[in-house]
N, C-alpha and C. Protein backbone atom coordinates (compact mmCIF):
# COMPACT_ATOMS: atom_id res chain seq x y z
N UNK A 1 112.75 88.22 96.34
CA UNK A 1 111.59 88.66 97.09
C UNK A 1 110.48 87.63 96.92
N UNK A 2 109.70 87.09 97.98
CA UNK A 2 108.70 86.09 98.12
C UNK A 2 107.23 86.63 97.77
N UNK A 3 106.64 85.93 97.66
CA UNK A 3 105.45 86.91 97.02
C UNK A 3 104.13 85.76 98.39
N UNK A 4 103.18 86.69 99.05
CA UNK A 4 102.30 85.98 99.08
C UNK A 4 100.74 86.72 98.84
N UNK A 5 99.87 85.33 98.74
CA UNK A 5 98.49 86.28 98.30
C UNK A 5 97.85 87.08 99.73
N UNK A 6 96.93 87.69 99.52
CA UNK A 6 96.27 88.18 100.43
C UNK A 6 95.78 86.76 101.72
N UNK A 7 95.00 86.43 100.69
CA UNK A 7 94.52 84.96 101.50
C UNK A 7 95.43 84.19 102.59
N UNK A 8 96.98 84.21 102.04
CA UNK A 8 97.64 83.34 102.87
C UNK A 8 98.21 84.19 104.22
N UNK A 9 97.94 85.56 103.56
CA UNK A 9 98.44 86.98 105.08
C UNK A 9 97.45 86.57 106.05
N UNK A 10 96.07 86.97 105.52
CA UNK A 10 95.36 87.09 106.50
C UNK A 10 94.49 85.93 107.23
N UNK A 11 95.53 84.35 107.06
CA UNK A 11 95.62 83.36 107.92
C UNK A 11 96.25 82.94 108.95
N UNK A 12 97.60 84.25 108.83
CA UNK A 12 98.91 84.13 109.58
C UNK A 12 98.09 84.12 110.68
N UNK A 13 98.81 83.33 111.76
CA UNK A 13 98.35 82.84 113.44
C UNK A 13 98.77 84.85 113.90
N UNK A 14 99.67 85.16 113.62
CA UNK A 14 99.84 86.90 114.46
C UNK A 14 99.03 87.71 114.47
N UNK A 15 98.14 87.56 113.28
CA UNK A 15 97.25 88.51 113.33
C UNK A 15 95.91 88.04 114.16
N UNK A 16 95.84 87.17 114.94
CA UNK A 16 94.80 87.01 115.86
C UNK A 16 95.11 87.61 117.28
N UNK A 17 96.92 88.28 116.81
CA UNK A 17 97.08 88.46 118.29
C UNK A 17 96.67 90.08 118.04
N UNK A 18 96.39 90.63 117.36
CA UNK A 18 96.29 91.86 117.11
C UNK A 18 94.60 92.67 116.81
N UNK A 19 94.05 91.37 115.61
CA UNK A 19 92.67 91.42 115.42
C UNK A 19 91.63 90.42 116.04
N UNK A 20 90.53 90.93 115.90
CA UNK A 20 89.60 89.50 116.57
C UNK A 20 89.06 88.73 115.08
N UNK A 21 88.94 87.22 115.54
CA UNK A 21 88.72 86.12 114.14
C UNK A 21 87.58 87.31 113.44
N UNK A 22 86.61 87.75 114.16
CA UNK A 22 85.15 88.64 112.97
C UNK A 22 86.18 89.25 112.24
N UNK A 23 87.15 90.32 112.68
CA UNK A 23 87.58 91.47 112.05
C UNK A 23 88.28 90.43 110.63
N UNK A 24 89.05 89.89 110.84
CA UNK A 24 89.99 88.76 109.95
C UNK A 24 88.85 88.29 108.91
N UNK A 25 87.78 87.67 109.14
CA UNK A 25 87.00 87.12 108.34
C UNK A 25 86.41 88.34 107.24
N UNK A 26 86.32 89.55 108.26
CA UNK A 26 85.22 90.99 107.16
C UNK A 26 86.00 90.94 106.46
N UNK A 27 87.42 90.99 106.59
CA UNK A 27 88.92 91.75 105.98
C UNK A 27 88.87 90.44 104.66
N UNK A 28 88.49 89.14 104.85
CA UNK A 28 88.78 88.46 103.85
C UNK A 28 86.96 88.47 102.74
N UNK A 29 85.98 88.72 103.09
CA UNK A 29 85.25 89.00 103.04
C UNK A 29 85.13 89.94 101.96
N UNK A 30 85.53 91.37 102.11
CA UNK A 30 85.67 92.04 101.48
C UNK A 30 86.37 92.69 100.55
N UNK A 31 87.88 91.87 100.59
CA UNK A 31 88.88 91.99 99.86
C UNK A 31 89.33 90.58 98.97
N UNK A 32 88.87 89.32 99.10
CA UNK A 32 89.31 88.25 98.50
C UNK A 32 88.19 87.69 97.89
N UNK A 33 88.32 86.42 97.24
CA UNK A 33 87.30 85.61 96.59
C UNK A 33 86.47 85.09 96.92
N UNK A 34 86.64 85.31 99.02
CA UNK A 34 85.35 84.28 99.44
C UNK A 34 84.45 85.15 99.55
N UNK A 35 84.18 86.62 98.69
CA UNK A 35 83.86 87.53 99.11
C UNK A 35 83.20 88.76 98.02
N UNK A 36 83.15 89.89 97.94
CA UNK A 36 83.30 90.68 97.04
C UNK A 36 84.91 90.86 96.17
N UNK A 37 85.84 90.20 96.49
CA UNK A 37 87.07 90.37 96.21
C UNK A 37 87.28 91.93 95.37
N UNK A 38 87.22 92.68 96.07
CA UNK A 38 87.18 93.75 95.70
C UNK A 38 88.86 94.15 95.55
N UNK A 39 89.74 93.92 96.24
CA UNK A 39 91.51 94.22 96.36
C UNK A 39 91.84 93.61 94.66
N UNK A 40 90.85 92.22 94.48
CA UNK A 40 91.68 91.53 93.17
C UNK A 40 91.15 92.78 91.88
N UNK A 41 89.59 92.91 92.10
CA UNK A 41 89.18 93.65 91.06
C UNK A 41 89.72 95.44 90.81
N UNK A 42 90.24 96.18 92.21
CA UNK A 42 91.13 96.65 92.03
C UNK A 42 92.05 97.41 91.31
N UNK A 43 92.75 96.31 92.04
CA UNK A 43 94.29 95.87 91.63
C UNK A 43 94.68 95.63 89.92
N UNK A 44 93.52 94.93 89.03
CA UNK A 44 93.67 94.70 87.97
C UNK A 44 92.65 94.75 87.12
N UNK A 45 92.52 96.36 87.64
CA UNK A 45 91.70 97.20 87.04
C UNK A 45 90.21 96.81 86.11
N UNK A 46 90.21 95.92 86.98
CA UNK A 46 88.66 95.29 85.94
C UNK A 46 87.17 96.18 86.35
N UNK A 47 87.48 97.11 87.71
CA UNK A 47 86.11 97.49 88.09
C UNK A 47 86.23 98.99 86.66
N UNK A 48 85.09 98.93 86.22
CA UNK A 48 85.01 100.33 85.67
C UNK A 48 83.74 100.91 86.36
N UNK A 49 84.00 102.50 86.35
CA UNK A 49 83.91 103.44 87.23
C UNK A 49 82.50 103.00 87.37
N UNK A 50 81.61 102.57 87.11
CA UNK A 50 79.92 102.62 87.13
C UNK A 50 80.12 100.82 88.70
N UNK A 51 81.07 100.45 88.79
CA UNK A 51 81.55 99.54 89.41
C UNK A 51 81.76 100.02 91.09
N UNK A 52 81.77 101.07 90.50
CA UNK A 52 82.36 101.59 92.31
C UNK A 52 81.14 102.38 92.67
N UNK A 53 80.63 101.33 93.40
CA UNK A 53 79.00 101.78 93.94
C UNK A 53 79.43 101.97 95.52
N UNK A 54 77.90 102.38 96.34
CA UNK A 54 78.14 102.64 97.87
C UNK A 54 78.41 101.57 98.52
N UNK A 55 78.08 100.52 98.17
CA UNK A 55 78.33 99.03 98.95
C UNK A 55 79.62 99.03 99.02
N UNK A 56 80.69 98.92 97.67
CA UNK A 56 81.99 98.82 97.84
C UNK A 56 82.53 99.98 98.66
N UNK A 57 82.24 101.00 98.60
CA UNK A 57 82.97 101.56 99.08
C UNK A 57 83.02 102.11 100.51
N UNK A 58 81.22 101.36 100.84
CA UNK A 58 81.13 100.97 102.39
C UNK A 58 81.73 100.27 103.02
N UNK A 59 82.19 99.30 102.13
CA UNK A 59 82.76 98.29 102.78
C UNK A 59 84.39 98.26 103.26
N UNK A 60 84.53 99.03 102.13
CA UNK A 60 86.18 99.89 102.25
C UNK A 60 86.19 100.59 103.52
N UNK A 61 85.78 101.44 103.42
CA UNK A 61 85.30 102.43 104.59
C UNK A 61 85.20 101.61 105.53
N UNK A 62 84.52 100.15 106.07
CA UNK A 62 84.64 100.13 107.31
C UNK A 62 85.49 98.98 107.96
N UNK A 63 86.24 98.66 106.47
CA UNK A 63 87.68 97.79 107.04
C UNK A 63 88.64 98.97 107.46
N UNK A 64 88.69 99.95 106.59
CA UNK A 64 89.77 101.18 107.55
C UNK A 64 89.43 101.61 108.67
N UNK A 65 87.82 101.67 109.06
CA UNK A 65 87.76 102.27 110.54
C UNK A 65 87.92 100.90 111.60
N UNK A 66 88.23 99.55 111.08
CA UNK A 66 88.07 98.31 111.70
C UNK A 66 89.82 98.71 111.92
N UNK A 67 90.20 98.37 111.00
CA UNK A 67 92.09 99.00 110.84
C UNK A 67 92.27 100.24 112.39
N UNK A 68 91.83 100.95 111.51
CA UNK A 68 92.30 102.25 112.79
C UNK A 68 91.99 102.02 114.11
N UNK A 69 90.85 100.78 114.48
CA UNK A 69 90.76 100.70 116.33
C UNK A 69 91.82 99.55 116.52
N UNK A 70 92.87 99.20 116.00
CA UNK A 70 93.73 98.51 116.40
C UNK A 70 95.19 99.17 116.68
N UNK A 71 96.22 98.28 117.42
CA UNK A 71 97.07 98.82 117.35
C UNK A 71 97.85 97.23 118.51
N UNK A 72 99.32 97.32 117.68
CA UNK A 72 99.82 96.35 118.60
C UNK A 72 100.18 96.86 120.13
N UNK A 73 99.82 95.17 120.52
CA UNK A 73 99.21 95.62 121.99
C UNK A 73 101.13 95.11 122.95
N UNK A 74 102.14 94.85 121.99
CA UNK A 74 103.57 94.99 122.48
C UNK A 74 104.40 95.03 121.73
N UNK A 75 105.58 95.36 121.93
CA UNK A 75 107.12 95.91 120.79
C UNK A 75 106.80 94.07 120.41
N UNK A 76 106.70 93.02 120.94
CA UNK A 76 107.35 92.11 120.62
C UNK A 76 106.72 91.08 119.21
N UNK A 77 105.17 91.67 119.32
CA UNK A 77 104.35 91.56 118.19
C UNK A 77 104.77 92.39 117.12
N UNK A 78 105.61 93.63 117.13
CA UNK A 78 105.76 94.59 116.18
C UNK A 78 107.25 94.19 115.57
N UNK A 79 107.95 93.56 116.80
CA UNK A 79 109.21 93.06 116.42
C UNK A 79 108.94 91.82 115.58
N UNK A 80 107.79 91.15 115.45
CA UNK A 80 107.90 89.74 115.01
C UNK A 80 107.47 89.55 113.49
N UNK A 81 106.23 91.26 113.41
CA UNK A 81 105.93 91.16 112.24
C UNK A 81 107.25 91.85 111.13
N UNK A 82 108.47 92.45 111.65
CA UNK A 82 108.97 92.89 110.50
C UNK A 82 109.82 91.89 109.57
């Protein structure tokens, strides 16, 4: 099994066919190092609870409602990502 980071996903050329470059940039923004890297802090448990303020979790909040107005726009994009 191949491993890649977040960073190198959300460079892939497919996902421009799906998101717009803003959405891609918030998404790295808010989840990686050029950013709040909030996915790394996470993931390896470094935030403690006084850590998870409204900002983060605004920001969470509005990559999922950024997430939910998408949807692939053909089988052949859905076929390409599996």
């Amino acid at each position: 099994m191949s491993q890649a980071l977040l960073d190198d996903l959300l460079r892939e050329p497919c996902l421009l066919q799906i998101f717009r470059k803003e959405d891609i940039e918030f998404f790295e923004y808010v989840f990686t190092a050029k950013g709040y890297n909030i996915r790394n802090y996470v993931a390896h448990a470094f935030y403690i609870p006084q850590d998870y303020g409204m900002i983060e979790a605004t920001l969470v909040f509005l990559c999922i409602l950024r997430l939910t107005m998408f949807s692939p726009k053909s089988k052949t994009i859905t076929a390409n990502m599996k």
